[in-house]
Protein backbone atom coordinates (compact mmCIF):
# COMPACT_ATOMS: atom_id res chain seq x y z
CA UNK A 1 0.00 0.00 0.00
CA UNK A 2 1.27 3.60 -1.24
CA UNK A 3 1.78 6.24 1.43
CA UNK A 4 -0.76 8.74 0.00
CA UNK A 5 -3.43 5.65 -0.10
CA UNK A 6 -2.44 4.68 3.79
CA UNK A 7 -3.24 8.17 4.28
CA UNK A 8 -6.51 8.16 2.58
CA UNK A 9 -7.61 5.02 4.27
CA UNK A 10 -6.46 6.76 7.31
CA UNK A 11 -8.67 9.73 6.82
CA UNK A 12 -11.78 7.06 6.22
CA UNK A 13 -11.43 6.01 9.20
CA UNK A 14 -10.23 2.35 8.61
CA UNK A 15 -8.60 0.67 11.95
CA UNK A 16 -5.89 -1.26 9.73
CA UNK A 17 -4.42 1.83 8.00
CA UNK A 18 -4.65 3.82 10.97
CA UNK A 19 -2.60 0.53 12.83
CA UNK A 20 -0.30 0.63 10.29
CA UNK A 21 0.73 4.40 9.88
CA UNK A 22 0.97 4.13 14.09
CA UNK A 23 3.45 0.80 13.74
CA UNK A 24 5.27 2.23 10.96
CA UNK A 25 6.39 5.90 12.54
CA UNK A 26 5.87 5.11 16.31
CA UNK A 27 9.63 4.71 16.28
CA UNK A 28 10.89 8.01 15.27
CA UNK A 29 8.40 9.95 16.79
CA UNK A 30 8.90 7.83 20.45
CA UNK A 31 12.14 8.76 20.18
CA UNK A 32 11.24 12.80 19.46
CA UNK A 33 9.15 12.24 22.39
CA UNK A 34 12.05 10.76 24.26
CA UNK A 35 14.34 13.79 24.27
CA UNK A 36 11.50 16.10 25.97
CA UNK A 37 9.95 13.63 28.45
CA UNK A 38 11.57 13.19 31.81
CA UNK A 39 11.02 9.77 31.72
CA UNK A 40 9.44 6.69 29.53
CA UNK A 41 6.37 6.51 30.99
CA UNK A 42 5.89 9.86 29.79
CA UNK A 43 7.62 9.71 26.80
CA UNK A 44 4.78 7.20 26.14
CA UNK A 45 2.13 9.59 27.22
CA UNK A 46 3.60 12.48 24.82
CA UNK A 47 3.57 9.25 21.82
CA UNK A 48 0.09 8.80 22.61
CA UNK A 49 -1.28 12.29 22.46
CA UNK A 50 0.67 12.80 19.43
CA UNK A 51 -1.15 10.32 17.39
CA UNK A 52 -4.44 11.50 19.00
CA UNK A 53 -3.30 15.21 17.23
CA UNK A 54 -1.96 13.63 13.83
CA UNK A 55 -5.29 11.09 13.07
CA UNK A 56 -7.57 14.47 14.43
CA UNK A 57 -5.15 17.00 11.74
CA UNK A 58 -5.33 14.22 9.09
CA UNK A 59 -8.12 15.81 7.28
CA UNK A 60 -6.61 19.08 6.69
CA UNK A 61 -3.35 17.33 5.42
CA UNK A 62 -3.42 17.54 1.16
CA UNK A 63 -3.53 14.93 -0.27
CA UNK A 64 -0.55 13.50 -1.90
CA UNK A 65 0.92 15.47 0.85
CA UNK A 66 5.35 14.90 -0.01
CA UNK A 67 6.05 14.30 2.84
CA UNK A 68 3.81 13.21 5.51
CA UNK A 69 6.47 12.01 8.04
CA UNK A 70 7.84 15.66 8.40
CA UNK A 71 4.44 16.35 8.88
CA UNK A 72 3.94 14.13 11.56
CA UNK A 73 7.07 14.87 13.47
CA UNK A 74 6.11 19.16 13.52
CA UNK A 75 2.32 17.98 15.11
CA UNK A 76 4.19 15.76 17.69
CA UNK A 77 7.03 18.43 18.60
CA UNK A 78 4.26 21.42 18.62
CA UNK A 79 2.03 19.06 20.63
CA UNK A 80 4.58 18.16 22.92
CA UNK A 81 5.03 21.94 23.24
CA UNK A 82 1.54 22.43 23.92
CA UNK A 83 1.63 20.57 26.75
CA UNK A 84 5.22 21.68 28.19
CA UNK A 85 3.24 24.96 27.52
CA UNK A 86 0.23 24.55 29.77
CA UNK A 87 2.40 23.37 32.37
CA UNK A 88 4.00 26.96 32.51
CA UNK A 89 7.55 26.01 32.61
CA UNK A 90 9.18 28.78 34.72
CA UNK A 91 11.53 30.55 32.72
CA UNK A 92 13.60 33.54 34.33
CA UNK A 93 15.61 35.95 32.32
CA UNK A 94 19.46 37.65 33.46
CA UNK A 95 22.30 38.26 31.65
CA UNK A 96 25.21 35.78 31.46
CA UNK A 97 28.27 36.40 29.75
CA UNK A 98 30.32 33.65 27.80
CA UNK A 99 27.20 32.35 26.50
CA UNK A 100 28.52 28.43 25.02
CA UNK A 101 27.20 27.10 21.76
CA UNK A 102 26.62 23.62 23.26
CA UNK A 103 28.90 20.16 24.40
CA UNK A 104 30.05 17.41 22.52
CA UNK A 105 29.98 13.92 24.06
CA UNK A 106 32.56 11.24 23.63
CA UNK A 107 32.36 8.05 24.56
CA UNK A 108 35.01 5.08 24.31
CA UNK A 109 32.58 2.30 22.99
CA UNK A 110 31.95 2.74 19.29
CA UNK A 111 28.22 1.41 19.90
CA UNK A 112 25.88 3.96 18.37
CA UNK A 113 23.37 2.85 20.52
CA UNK A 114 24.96 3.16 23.83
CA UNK A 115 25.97 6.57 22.95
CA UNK A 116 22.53 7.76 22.26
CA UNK A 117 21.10 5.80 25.32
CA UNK A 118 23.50 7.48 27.40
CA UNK A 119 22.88 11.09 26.03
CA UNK A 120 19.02 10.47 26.54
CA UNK A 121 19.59 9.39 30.11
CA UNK A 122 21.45 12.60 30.66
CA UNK A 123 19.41 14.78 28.81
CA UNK A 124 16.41 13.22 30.76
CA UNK A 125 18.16 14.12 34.08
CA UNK A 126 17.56 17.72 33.70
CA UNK A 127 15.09 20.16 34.69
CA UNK A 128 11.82 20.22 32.07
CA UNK A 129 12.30 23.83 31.05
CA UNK A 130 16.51 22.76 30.41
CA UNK A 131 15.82 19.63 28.17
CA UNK A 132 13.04 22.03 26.40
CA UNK A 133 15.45 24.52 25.61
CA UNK A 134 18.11 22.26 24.92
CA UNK A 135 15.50 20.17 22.20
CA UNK A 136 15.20 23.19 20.48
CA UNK A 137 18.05 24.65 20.58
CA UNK A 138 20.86 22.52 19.73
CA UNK A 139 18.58 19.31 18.39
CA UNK A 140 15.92 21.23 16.28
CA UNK A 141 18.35 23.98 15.40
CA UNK A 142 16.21 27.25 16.44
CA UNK A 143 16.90 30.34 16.74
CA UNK A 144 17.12 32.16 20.05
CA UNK A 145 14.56 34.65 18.56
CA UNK A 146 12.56 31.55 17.36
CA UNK A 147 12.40 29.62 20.73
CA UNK A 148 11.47 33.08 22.05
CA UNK A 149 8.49 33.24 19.86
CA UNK A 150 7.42 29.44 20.59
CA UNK A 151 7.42 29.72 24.33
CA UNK A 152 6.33 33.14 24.75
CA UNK A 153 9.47 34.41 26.27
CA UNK A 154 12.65 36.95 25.59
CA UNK A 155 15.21 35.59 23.32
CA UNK A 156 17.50 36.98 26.07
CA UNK A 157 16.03 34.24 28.30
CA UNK A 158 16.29 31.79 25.49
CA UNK A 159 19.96 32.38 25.60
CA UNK A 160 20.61 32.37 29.05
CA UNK A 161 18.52 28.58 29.90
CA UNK A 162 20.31 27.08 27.05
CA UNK A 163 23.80 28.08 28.87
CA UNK A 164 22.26 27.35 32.76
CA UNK A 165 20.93 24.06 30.87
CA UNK A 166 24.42 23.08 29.37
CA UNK A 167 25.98 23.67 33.19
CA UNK A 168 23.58 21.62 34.08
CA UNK A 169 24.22 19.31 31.88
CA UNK A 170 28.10 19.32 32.74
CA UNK A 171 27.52 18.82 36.47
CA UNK A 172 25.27 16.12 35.83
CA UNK A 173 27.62 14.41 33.40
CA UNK A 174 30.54 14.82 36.83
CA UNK A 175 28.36 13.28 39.30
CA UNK A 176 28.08 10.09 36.52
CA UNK A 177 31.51 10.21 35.20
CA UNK A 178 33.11 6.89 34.36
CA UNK A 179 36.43 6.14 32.82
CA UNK A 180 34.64 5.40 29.76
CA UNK A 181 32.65 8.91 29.30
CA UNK A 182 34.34 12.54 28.34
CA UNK A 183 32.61 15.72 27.54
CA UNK A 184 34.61 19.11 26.12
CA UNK A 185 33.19 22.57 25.28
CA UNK A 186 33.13 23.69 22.11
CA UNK A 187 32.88 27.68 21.85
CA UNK A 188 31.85 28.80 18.60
């Protein structure tokens, strides 16, 4: 079956397509969910309510839409938003000077997958309004000015979480620091 029929059938209605467009992007959009959840039972819970959004927006997607999994990833992350949102993350604005552009892990093991697992258990270690900013930020690649716009605060506040949330981030990666796990700044 085609994407843009799956889609159709989807918009009909029809339990198997519906089943099928879940098992088939649950994956990458879990893992989206992932990086802003503080844990997985939550992670789960921001899954969830993202499907809920993308089967109720299906009808206003065009049809032979190109590409519908960029589509469903942007109602996931602006759902997940949503809800970070209504939670009214407390977000306080100063200045801080030697604002950093973000940290680079390196690990000894060559597994890609313990690398990421152990990046997601850090980033899920920090504060909701840090792994927010951080999402954005350094994963999604927004602006200052844009995260500013998104979450209805300065983008001098923006600026200033991101570089509280990369301290953060540091400390956190101290108290766990093995033999086997590095970090460095990288000013840009």
């Amino acid at each position: 079956m085609t994407t843009n029929q799956l889609i159709q059938d989807c918009k009909r209605g029809v339990a198997r397509a519906q089943k099928e467009l879940y098992i088939s992007h649950a994956p990458r959009l879990l893992t989206l969910c992932r990086r802003y959840a503080k844990d997985e039972p939550e992670a789960k819970d921001f899954l969830q309510e993202s499907f809920a959004q993308i089967f109720k927006k299906l009808s206003k997607l065009p049809e032979n839409h190109e590409n519908v999994e960029a589509w469903m990833y942007t109602v996931a992350r602006n759902m997940i938003i949503n809800i970070l949102r209504k939670r009214k993350m407390k977000f306080t604005s100063d200045t801080i000077d030697n604002l950093p552009d973000g940290i680079v892990f390196q690990y000894e093991t060559d597994d890609k997958q313990e690398q990421a697992e152990r990046a997601l258990a850090m980033l899920q270690k920090l504060p909701e309004k840090y792994r927010t900013i951080i999402n954005l930020n350094i994963i999604e690649g927004y602006t200052h000015i844009e995260i500013a716009e998104i979450l209805g605060i300065k983008d001098s506040t923006s600026r200033s979480q991101l570089t509280r949330a990369l301290q953060k981030l540091r400390d956190l990666i101290h108290e766990t620091h093995t033999p086997s796990m590095h970090y460095e700044q990288k000013w840009i």
